[in-house]
PDB file of N, CA and C in Angstrom:
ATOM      1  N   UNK A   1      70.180  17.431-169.035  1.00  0.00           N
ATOM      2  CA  UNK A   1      69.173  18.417-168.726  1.00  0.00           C
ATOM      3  C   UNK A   1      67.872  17.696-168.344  1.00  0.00           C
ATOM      4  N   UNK A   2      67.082  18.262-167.257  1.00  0.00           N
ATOM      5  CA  UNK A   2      65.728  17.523-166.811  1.00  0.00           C
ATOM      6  C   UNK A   2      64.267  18.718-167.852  1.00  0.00           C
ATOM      7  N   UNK A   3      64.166  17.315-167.842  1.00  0.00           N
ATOM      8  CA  UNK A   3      62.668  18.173-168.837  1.00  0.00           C
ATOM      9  C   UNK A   3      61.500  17.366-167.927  1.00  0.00           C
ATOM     10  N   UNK A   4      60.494  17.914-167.983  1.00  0.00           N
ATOM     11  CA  UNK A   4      59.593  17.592-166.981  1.00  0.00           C
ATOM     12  C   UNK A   4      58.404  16.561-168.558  1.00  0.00           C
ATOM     13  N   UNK A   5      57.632  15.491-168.425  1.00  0.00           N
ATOM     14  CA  UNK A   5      57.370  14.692-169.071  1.00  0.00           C
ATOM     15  C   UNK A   5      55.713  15.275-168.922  1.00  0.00           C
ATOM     16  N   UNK A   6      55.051  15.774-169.941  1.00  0.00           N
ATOM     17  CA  UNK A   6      53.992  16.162-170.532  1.00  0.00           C
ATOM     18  C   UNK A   6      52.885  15.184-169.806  1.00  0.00           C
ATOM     19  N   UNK A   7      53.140  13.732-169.960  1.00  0.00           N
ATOM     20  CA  UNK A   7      51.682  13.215-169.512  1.00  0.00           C
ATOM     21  C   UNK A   7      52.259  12.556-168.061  1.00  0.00           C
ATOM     22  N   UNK A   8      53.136  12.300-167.128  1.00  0.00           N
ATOM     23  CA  UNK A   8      53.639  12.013-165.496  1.00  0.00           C
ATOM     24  C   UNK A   8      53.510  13.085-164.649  1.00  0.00           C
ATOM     25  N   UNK A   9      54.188  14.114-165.795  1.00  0.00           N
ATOM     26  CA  UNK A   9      54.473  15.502-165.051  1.00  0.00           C
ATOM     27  C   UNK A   9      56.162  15.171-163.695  1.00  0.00           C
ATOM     28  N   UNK A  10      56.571  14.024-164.094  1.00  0.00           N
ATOM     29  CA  UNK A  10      57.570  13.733-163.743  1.00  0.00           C
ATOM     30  C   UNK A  10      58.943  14.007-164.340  1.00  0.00           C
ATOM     31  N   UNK A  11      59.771  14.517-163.518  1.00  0.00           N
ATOM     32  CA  UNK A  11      61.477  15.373-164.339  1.00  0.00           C
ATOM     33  C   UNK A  11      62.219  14.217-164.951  1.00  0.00           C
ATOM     34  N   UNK A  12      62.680  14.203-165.603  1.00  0.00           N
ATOM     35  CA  UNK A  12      63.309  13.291-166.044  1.00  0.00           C
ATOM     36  C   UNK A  12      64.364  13.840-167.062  1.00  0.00           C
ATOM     37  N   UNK A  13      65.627  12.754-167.580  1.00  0.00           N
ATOM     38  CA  UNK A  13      66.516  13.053-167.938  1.00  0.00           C
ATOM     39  C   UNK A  13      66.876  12.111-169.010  1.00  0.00           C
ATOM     40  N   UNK A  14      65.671  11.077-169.335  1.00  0.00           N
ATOM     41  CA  UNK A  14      65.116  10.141-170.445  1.00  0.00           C
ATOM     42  C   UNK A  14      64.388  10.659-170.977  1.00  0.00           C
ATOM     43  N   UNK A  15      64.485  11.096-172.137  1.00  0.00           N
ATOM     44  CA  UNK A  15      63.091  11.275-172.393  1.00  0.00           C
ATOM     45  C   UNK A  15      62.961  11.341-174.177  1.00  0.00           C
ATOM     46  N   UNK A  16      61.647  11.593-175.075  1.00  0.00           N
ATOM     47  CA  UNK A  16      61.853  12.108-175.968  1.00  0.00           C
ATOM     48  C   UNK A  16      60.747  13.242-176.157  1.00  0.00           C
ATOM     49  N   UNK A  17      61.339  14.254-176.947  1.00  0.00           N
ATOM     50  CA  UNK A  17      60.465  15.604-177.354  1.00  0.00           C
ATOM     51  C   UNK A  17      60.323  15.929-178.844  1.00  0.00           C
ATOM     52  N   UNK A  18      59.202  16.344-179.083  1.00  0.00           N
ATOM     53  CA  UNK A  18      58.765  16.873-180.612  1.00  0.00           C
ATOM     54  C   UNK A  18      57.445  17.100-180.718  1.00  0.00           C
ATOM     55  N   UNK A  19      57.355  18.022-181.892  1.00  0.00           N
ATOM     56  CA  UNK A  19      56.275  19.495-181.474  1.00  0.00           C
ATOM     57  C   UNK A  19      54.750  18.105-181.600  1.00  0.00           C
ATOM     58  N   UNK A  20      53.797  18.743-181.210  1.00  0.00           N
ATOM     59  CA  UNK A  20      52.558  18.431-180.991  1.00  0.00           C
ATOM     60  C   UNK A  20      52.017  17.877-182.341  1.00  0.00           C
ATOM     61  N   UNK A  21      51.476  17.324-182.444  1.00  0.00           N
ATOM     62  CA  UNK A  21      50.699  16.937-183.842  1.00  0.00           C
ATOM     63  C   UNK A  21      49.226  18.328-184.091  1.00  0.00           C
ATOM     64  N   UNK A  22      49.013  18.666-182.733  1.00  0.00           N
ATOM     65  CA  UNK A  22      47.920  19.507-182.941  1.00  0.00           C
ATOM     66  C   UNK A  22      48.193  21.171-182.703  1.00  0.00           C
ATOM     67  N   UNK A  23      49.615  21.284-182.577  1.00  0.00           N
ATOM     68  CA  UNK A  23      49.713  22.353-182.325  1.00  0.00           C
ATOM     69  C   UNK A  23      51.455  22.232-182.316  1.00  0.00           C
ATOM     70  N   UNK A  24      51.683  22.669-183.653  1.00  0.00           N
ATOM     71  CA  UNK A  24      53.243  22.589-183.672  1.00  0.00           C
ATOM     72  C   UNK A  24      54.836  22.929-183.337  1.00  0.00           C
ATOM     73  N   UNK A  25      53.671  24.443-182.609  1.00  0.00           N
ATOM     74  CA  UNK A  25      54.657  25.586-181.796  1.00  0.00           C
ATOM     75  C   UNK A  25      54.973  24.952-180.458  1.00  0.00           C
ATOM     76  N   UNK A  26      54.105  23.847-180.023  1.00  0.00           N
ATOM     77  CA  UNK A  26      54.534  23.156-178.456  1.00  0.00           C
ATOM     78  C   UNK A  26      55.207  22.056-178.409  1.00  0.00           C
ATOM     79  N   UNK A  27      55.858  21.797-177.826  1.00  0.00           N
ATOM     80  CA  UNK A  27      57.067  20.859-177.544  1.00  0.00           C
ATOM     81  C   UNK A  27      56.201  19.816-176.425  1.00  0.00           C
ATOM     82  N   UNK A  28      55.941  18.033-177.416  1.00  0.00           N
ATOM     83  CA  UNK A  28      55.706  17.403-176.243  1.00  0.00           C
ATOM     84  C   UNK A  28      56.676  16.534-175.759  1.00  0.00           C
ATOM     85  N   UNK A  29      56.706  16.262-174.482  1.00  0.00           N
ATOM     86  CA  UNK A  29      58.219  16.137-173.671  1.00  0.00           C
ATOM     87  C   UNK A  29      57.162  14.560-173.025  1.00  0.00           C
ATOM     88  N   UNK A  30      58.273  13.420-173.737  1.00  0.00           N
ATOM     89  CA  UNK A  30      57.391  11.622-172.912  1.00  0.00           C
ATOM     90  C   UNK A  30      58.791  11.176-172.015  1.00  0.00           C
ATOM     91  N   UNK A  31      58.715  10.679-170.815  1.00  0.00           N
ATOM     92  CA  UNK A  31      59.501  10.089-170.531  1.00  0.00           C
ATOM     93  C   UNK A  31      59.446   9.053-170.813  1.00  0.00           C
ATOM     94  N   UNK A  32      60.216   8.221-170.438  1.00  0.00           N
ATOM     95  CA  UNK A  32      60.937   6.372-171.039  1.00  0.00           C
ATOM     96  C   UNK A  32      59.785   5.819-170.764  1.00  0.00           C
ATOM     97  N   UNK A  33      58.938   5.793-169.625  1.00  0.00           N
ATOM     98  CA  UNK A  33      58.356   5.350-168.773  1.00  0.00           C
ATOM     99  C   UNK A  33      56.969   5.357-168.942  1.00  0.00           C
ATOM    100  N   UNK A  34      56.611   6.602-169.528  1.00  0.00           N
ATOM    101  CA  UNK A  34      55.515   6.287-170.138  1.00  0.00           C
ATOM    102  C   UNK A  34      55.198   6.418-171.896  1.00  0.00           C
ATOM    103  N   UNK A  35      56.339   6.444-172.759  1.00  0.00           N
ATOM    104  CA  UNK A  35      56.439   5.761-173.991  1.00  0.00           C
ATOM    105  C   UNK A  35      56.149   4.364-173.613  1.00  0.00           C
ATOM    106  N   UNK A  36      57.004   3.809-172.883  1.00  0.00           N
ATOM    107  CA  UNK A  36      57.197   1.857-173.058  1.00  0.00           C
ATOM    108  C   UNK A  36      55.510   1.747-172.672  1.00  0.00           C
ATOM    109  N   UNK A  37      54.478   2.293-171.794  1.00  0.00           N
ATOM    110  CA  UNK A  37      53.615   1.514-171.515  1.00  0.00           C
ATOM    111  C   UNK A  37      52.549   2.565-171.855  1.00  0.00           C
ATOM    112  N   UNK A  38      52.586   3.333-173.137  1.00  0.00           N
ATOM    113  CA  UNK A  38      52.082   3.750-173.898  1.00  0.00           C
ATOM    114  C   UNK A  38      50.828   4.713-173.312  1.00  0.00           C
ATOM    115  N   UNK A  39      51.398   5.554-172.370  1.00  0.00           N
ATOM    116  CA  UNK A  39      50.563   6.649-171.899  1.00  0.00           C
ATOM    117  C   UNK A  39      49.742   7.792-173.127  1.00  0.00           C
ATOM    118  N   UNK A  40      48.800   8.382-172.674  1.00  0.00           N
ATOM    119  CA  UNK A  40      48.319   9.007-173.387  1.00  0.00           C
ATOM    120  C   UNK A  40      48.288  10.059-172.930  1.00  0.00           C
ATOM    121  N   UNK A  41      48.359  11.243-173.697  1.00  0.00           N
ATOM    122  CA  UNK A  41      49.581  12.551-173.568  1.00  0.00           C
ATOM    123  C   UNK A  41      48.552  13.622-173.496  1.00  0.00           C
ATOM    124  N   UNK A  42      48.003  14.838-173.296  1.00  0.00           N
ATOM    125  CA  UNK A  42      47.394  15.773-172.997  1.00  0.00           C
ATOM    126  C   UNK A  42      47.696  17.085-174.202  1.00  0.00           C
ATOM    127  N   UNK A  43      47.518  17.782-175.245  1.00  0.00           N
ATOM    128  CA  UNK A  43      48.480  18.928-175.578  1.00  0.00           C
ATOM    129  C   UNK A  43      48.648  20.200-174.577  1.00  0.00           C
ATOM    130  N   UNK A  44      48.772  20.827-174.409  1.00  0.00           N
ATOM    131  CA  UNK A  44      48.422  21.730-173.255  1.00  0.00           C
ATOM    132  C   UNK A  44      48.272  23.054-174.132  1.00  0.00           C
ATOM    133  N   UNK A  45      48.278  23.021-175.377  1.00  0.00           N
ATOM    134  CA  UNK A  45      47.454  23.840-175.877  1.00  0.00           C
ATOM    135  C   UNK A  45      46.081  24.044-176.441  1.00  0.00           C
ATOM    136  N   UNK A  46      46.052  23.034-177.090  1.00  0.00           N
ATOM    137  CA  UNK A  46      44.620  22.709-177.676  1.00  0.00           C
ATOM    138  C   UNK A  46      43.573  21.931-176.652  1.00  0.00           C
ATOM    139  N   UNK A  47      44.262  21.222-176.005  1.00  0.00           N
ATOM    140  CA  UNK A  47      43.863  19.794-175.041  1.00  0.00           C
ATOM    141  C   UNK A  47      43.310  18.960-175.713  1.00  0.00           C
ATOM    142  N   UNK A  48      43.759  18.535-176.639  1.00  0.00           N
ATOM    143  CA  UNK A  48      43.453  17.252-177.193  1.00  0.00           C
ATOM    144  C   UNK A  48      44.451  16.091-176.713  1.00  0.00           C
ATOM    145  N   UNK A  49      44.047  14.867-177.166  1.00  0.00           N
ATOM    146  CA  UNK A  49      44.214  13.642-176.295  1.00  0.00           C
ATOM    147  C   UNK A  49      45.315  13.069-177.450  1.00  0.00           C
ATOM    148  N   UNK A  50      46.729  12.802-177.587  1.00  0.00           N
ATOM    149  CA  UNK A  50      47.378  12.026-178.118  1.00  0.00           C
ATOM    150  C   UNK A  50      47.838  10.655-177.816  1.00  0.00           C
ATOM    151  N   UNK A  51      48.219   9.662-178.810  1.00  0.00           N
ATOM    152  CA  UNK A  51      48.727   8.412-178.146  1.00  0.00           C
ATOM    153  C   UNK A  51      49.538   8.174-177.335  1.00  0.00           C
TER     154      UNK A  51
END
């Protein structure tokens, strides 16, 4: 299944997901790609800034 990656906004079919630290009802979705080089993630509910 393609899940689209929270901070690329790129589809992907790598990836990992689990709820928000700031908002637990949202699902954040990282691809491989930007875990390994440690992007920083957006919530898209609250908009706060995660690692």
């Amino acid at each position: 299944m393609l899940k689209k990656c929270t901070t690329c906004g790129s589809q992907t079919r790598d990836y990992s997901e689990f709820p928000s630290p700031y908002d637990p009802s949202v699902k954040i979705v990282r691809c491989k790609s930007c875990r390994r080089i440690s992007l920083p993630y957006v919530c898209p509910s609250t908009g706060k800034i995660g690692p």
